[in-house]
C-alpha atoms as a PDB file:
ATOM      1  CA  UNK A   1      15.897 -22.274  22.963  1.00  0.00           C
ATOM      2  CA  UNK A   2      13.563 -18.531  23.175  1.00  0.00           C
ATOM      3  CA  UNK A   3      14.081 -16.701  20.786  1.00  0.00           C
ATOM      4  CA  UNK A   4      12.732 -12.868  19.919  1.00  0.00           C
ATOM      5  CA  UNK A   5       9.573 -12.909  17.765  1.00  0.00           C
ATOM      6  CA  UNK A   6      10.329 -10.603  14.661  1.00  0.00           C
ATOM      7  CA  UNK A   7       8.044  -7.833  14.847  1.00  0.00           C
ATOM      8  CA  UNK A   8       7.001  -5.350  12.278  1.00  0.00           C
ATOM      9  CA  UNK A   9       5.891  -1.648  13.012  1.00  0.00           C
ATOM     10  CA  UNK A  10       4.238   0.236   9.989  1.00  0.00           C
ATOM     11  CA  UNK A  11       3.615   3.846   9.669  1.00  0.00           C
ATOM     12  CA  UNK A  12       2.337   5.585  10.498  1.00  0.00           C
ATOM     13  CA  UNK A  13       1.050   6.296   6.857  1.00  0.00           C
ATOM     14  CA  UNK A  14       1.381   9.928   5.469  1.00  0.00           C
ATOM     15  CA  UNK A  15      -0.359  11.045   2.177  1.00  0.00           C
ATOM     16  CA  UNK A  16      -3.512  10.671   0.272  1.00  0.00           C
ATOM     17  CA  UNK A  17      -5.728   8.031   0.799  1.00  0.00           C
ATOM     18  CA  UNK A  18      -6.084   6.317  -3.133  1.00  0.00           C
ATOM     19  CA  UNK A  19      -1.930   6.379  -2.563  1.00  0.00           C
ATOM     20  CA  UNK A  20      -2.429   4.663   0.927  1.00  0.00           C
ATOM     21  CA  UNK A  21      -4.735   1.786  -1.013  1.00  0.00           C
ATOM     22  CA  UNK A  22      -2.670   1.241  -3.732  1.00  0.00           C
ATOM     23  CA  UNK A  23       0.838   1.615  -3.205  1.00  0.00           C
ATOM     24  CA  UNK A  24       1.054   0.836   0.686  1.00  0.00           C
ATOM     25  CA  UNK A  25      -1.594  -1.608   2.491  1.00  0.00           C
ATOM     26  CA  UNK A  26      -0.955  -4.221   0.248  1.00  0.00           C
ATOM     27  CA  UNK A  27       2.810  -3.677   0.837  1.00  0.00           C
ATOM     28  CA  UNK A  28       2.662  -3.862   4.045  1.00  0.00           C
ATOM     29  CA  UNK A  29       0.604  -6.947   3.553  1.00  0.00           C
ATOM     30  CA  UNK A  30       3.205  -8.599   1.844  1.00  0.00           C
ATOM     31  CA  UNK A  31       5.658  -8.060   4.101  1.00  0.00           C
ATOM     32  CA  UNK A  32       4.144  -8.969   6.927  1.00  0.00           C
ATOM     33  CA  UNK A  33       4.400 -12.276   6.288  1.00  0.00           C
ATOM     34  CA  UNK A  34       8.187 -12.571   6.925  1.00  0.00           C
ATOM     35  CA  UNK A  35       7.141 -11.240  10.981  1.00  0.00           C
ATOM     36  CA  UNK A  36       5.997 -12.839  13.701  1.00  0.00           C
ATOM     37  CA  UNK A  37       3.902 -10.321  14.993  1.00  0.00           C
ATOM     38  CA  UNK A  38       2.827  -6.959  12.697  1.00  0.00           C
ATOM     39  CA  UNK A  39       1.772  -3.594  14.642  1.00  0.00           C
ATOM     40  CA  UNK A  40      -0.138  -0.981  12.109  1.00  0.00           C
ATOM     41  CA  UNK A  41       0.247   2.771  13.080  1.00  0.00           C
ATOM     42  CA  UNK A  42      -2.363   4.236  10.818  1.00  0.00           C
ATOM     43  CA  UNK A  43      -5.574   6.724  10.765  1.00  0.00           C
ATOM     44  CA  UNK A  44      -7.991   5.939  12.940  1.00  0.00           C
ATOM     45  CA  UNK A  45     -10.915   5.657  10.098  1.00  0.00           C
ATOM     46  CA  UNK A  46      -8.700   3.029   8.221  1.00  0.00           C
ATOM     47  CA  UNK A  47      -8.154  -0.106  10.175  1.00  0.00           C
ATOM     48  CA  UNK A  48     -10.236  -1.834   8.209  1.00  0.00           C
ATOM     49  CA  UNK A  49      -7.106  -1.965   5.604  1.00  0.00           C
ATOM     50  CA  UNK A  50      -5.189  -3.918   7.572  1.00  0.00           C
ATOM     51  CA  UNK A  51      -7.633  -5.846   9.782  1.00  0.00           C
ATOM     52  CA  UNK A  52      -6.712  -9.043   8.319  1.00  0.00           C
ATOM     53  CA  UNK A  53      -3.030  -9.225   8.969  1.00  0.00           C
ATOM     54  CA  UNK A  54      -2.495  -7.029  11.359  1.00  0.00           C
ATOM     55  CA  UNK A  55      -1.798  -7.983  15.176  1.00  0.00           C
ATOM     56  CA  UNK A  56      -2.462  -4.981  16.621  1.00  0.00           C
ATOM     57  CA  UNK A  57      -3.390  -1.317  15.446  1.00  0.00           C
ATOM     58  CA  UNK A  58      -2.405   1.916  17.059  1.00  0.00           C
ATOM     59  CA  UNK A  59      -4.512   5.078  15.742  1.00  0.00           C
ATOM     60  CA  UNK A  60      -2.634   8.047  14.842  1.00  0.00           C
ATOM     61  CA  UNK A  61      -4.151  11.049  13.348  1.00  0.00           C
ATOM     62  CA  UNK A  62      -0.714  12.923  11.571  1.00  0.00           C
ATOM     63  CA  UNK A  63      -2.146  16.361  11.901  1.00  0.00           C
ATOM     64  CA  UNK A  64       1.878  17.520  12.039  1.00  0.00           C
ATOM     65  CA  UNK A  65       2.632  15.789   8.420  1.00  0.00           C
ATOM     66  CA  UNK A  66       1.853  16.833   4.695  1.00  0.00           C
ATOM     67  CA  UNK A  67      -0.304  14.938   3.795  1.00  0.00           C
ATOM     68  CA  UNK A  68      -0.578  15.888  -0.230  1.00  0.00           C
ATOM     69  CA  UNK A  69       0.379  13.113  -2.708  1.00  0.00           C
ATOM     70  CA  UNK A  70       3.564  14.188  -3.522  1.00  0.00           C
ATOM     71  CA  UNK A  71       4.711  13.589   0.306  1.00  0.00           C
ATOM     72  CA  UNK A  72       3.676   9.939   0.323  1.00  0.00           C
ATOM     73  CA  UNK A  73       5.620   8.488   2.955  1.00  0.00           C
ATOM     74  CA  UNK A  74       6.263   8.032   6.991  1.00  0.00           C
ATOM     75  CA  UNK A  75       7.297   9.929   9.400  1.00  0.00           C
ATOM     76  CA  UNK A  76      10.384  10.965   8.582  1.00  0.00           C
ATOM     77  CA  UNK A  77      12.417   9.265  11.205  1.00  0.00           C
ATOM     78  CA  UNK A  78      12.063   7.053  14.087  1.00  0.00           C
ATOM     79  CA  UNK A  79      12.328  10.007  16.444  1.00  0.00           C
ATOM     80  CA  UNK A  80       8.807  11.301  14.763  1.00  0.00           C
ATOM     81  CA  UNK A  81       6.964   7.946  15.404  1.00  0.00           C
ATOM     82  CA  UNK A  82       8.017   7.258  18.777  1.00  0.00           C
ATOM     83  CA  UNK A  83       7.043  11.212  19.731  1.00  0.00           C
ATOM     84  CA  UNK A  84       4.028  10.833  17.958  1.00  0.00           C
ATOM     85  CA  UNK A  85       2.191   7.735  19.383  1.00  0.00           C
ATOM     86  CA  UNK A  86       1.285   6.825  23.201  1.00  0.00           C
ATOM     87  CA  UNK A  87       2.794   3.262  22.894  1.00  0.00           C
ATOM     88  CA  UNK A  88       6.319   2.026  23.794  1.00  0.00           C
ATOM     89  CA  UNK A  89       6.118  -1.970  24.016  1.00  0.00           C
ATOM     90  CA  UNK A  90       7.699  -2.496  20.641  1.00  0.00           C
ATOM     91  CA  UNK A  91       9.831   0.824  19.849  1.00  0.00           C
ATOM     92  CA  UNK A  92      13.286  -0.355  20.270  1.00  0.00           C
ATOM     93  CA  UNK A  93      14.880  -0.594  16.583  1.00  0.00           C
ATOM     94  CA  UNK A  94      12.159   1.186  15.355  1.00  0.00           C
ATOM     95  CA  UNK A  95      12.940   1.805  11.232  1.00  0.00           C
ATOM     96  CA  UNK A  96      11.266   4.204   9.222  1.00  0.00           C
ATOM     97  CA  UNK A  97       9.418   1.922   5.909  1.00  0.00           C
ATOM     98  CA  UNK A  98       7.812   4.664   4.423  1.00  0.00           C
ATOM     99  CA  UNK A  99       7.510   4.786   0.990  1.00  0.00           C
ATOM    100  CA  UNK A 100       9.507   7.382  -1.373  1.00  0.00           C
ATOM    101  CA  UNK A 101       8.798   8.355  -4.742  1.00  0.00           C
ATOM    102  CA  UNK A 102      11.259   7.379  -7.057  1.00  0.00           C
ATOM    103  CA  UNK A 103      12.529   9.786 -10.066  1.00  0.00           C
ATOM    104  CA  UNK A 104       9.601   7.811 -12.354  1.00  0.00           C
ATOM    105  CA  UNK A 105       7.102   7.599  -9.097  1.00  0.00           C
ATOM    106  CA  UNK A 106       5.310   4.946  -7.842  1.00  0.00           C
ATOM    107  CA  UNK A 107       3.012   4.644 -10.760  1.00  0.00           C
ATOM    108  CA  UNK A 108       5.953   3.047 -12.371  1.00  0.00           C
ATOM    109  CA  UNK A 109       4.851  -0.498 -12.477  1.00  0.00           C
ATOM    110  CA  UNK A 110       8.065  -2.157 -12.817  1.00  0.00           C
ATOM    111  CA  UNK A 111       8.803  -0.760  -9.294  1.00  0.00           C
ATOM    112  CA  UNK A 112       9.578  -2.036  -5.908  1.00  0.00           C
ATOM    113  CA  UNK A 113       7.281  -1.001  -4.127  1.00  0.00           C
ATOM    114  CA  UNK A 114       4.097  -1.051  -6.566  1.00  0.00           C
ATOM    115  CA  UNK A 115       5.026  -4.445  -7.600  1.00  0.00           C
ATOM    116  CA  UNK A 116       5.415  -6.331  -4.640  1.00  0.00           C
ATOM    117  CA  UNK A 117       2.203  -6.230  -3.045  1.00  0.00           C
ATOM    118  CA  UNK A 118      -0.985  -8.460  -1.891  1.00  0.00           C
ATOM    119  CA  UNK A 119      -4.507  -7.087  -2.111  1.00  0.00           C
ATOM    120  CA  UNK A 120      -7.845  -8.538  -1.163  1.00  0.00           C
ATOM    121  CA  UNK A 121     -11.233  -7.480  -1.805  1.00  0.00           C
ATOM    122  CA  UNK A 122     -12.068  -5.375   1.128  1.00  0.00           C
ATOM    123  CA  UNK A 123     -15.455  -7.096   3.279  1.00  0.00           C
ATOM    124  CA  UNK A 124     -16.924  -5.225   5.899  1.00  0.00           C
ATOM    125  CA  UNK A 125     -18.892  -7.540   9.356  1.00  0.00           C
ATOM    126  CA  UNK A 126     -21.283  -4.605   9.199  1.00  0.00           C
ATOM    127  CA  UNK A 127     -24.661  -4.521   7.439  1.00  0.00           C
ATOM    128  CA  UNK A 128     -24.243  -2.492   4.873  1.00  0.00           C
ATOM    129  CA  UNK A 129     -27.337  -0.857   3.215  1.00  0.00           C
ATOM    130  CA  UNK A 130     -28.371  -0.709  -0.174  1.00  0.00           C
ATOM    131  CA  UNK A 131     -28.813   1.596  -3.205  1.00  0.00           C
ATOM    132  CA  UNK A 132     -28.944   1.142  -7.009  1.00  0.00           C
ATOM    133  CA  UNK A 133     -26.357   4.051  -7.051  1.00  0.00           C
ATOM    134  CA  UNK A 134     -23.935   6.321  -4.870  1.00  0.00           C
ATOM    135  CA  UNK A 135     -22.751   9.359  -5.551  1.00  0.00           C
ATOM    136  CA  UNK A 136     -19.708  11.018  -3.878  1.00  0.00           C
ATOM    137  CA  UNK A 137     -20.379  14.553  -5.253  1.00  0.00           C
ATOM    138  CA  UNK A 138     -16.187  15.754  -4.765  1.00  0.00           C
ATOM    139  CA  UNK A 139     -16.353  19.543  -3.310  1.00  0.00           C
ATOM    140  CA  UNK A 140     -12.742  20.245  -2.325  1.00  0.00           C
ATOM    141  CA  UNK A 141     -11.372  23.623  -2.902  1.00  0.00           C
ATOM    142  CA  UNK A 142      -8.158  21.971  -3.483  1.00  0.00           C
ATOM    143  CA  UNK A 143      -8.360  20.831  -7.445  1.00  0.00           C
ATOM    144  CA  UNK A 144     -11.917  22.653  -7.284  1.00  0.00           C
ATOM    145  CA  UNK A 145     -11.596  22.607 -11.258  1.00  0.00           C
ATOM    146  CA  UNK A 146     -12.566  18.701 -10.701  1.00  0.00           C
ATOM    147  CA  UNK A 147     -15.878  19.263  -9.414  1.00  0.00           C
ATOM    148  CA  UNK A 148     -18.977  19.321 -10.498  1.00  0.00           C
ATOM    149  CA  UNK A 149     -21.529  21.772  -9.423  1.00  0.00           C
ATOM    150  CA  UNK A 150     -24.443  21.365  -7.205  1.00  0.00           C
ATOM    151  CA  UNK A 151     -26.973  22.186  -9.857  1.00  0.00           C
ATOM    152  CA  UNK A 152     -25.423  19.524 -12.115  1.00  0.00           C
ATOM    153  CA  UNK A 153     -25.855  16.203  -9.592  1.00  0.00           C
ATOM    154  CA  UNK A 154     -29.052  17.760  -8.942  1.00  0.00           C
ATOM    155  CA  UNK A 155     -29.990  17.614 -12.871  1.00  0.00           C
ATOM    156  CA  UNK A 156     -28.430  14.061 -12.667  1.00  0.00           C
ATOM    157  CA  UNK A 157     -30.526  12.472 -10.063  1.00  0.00           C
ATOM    158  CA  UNK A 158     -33.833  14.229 -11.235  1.00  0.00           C
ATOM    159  CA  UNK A 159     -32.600  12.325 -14.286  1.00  0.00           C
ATOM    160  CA  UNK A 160     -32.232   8.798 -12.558  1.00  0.00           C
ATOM    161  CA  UNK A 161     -36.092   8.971 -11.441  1.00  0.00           C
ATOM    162  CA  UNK A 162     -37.164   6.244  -9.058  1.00  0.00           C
ATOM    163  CA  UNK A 163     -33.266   4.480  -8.572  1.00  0.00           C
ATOM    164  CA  UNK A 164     -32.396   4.885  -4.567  1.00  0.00           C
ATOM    165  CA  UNK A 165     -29.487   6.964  -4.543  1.00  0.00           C
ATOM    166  CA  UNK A 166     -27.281   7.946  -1.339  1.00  0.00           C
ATOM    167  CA  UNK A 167     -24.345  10.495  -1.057  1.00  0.00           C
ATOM    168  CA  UNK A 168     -20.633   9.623   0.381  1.00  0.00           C
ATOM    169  CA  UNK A 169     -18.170  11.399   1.584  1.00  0.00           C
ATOM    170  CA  UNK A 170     -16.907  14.364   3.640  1.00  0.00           C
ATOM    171  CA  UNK A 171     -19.269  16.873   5.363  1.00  0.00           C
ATOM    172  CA  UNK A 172     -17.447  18.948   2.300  1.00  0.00           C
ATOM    173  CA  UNK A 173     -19.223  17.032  -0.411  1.00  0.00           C
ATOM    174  CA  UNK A 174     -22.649  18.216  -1.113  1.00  0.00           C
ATOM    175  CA  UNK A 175     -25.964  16.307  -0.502  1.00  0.00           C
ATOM    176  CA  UNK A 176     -28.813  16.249  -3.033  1.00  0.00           C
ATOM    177  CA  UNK A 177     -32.120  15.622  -2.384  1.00  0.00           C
ATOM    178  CA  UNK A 178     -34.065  12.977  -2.659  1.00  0.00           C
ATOM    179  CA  UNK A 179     -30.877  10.683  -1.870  1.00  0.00           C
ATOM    180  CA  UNK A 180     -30.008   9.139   1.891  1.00  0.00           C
ATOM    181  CA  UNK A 181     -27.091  11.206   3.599  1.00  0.00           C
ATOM    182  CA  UNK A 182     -24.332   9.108   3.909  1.00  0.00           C
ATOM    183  CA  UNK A 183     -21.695  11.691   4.386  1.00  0.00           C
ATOM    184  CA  UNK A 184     -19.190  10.815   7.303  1.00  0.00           C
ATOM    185  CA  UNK A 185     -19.778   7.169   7.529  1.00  0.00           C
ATOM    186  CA  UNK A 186     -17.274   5.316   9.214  1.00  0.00           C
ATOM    187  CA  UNK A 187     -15.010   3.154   6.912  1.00  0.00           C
ATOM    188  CA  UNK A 188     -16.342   0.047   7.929  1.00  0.00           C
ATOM    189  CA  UNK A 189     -20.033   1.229   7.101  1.00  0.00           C
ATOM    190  CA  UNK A 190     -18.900   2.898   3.568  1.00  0.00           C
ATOM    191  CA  UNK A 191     -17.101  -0.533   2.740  1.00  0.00           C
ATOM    192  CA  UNK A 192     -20.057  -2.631   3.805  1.00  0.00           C
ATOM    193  CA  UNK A 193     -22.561   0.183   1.631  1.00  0.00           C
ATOM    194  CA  UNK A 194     -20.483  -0.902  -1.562  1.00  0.00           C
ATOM    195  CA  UNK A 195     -20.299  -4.753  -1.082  1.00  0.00           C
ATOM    196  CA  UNK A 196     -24.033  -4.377  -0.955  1.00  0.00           C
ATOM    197  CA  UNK A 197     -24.880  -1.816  -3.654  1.00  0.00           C
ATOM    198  CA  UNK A 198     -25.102  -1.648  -7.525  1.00  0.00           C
ATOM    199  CA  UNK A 199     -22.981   1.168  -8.695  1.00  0.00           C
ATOM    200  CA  UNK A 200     -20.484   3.972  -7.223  1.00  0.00           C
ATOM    201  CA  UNK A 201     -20.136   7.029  -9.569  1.00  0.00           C
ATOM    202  CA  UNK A 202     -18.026  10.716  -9.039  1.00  0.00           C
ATOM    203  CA  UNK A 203     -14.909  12.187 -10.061  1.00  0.00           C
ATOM    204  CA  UNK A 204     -11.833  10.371 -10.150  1.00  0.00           C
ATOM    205  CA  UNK A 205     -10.883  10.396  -5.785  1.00  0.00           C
ATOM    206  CA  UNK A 206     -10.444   8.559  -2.887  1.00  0.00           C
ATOM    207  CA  UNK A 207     -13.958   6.853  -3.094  1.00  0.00           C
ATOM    208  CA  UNK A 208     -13.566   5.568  -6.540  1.00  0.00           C
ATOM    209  CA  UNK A 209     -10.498   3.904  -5.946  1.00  0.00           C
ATOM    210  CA  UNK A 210     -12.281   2.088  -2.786  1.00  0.00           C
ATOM    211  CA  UNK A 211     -14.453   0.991  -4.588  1.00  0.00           C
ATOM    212  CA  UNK A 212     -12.253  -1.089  -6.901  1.00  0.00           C
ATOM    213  CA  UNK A 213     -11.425  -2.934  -3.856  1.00  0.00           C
ATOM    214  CA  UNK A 214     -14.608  -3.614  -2.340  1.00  0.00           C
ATOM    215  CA  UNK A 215     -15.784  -5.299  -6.019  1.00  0.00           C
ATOM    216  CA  UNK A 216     -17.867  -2.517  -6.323  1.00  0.00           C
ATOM    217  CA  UNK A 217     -18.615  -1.045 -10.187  1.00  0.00           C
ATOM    218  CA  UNK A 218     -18.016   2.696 -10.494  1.00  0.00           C
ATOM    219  CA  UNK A 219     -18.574   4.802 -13.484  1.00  0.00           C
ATOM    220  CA  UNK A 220     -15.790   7.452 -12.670  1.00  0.00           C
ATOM    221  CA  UNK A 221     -15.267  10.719 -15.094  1.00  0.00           C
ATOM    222  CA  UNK A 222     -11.549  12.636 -15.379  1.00  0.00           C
ATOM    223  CA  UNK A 223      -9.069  13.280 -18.199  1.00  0.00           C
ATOM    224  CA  UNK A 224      -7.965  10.252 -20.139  1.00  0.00           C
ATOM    225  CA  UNK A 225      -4.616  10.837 -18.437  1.00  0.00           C
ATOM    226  CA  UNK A 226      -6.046   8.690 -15.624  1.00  0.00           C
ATOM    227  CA  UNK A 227      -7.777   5.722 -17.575  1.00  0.00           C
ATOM    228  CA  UNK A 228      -4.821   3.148 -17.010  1.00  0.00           C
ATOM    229  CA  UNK A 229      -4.686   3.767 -13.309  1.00  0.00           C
ATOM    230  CA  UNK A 230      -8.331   2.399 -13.286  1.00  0.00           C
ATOM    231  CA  UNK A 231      -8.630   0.364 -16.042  1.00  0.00           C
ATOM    232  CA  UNK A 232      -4.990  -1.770 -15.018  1.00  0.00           C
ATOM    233  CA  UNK A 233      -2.421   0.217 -11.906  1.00  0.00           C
ATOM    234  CA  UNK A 234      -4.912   0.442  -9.596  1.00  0.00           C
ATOM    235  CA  UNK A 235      -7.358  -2.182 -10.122  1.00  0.00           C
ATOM    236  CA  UNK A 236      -5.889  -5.249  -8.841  1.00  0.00           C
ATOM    237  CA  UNK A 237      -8.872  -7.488  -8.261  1.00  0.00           C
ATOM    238  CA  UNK A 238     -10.051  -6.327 -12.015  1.00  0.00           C
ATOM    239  CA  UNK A 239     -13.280  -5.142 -10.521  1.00  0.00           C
ATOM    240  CA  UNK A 240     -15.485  -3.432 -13.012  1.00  0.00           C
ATOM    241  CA  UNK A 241     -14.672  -0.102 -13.700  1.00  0.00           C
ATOM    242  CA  UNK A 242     -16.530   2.373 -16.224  1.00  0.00           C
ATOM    243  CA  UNK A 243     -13.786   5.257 -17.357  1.00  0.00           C
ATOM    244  CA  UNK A 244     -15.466   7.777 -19.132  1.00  0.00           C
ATOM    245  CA  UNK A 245     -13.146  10.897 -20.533  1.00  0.00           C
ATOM    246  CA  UNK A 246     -15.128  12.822 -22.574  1.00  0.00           C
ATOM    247  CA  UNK A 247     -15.952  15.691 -21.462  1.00  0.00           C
ATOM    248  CA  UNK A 248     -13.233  15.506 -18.864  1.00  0.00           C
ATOM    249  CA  UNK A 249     -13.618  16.375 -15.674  1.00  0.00           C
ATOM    250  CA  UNK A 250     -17.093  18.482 -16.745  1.00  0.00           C
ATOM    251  CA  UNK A 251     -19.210  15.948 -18.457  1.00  0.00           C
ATOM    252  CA  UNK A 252     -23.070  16.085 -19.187  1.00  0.00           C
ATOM    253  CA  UNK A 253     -25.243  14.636 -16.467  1.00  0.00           C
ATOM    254  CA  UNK A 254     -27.188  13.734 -18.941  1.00  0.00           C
ATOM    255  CA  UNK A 255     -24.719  11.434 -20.719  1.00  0.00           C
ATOM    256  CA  UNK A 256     -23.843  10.172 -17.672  1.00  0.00           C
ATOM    257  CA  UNK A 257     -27.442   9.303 -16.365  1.00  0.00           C
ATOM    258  CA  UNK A 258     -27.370   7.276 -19.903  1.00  0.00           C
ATOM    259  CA  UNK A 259     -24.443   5.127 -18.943  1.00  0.00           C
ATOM    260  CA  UNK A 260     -25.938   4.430 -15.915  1.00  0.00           C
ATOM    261  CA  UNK A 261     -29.242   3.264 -16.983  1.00  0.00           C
ATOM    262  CA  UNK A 262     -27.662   1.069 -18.971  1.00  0.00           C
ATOM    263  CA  UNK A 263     -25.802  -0.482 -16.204  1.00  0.00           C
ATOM    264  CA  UNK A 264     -28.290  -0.191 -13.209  1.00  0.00           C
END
């Protein structure tokens, strides 16, 4: 007797991208294995996420959605997706899965969503390069308050001497000197850059939490308020993680250039 495969359709995936890693892919993961087939609507830097589950993967880029943390979730209804995306083979019953925030958010462990998940360590095919540290030197106007000056990574790789150093992240995020330009990599390149080098270091962002699930060390700096999301929430593979809150979100280069001597 035929019968109908079960197919899942996730996403597309609306919000920031540490939210996306932590409280979604592995979600989705998890669920997919109650489907025959799973179909991924998601950003088309991040199919690495779901490369090992996922069937097929349609790239979206939600320019029309908010995309800040607070508005972690789908499109808002079927309608959106379907009117969104140039594909139609699989759109009939079409449900919307995205994730809401519940009155404690999704940071509260005991909850549906951030409980019931499966994550893997992240391993690019590429050939990653490597470096005894990365920086991703943060430069968003949006929490600017969380970033460091030039002047200060400057100070901090003038500190590190002779270590190779490159720089990750937007075209935003500055470039020092004396390090290899890595700004703008694809995901697949960044991922395979951390499974081959030593240490990741910056702000608490995106990057940092990537990090914890490519195995990668990271030294990361922001208010203690934070140091549970690394240390335990959002560190599912336990990968090594150095939290460092003093200071805030303006430490010394100088004590961090310390720490990382210490480690590199």
């Amino acid at each position: 007797m035929h019968t109908t495969p079960k197919i899942l359709l996730a996403g597309p995936w609306i919000g920031e991208f540490g939210w996306e890693l932590f409280c979604w892919q592995g979600f989705v993961r998890k669920l997919s294995k109650n489907y025959d087939k799973t179909i991924i609507i998601g950003r088309p830097t991040n199919k690495l996420l779901y490369s090992d589950f996922a069937d097929e993967y349609i790239k979206f880029d939600p320019e029309s959605f908010k995309t800040d943390a607070w508005n972690c979730h789908g499109a808002k209804s079927a309608k959106d997706i379907i009117s969104s995306i140039p594909h139609t083979d699989y759109l009939n019953g079409v449900f919307d899965i995205g994730m809401r925030y519940s009155q404690k958010g999704v940071t509260d462990t005991k909850g549906l969503f951030f409980s019931q998940q499966d994550f893997i360590k992240l391993i690019s095919d590429k050939k990653g390069k490597k470096f005894d540290v990365i920086f991703h030197c943060r430069n968003k106007s949006t929490g600017s308050d969380r970033n460091w000056s030039y002047e200060q990574w400057v100070q901090l790789k003038e500190d590190l001497g002779n270590l190779s150093v490159a720089c990750i992240g937007n075209h935003e995020s500055f470039h020092i000197p004396g390090t290899e330009d890595l700004r703008g990599i694809d995901l697949d390149e960044l991922v395979a850059t951390m499974n081959e080098s030593n240490l990741i270091i910056g702000p608490s962002s995106g990057p940092m939490h990537l990090a914890s699930l490519a195995g990668m060390t990271h030294l990361v700096w922001s208010t203690e308020y934070n140091r549970v999301r690394y240390e335990k929430d959002w560190n599912p593979l336990r990968t090594k993680v150095i939290f460092y809150s003093e200071g805030g979100w303006n430490p010394k280069p100088l004590d961090i250039s310390k720490i990382i001597k210490n480690i590199v």
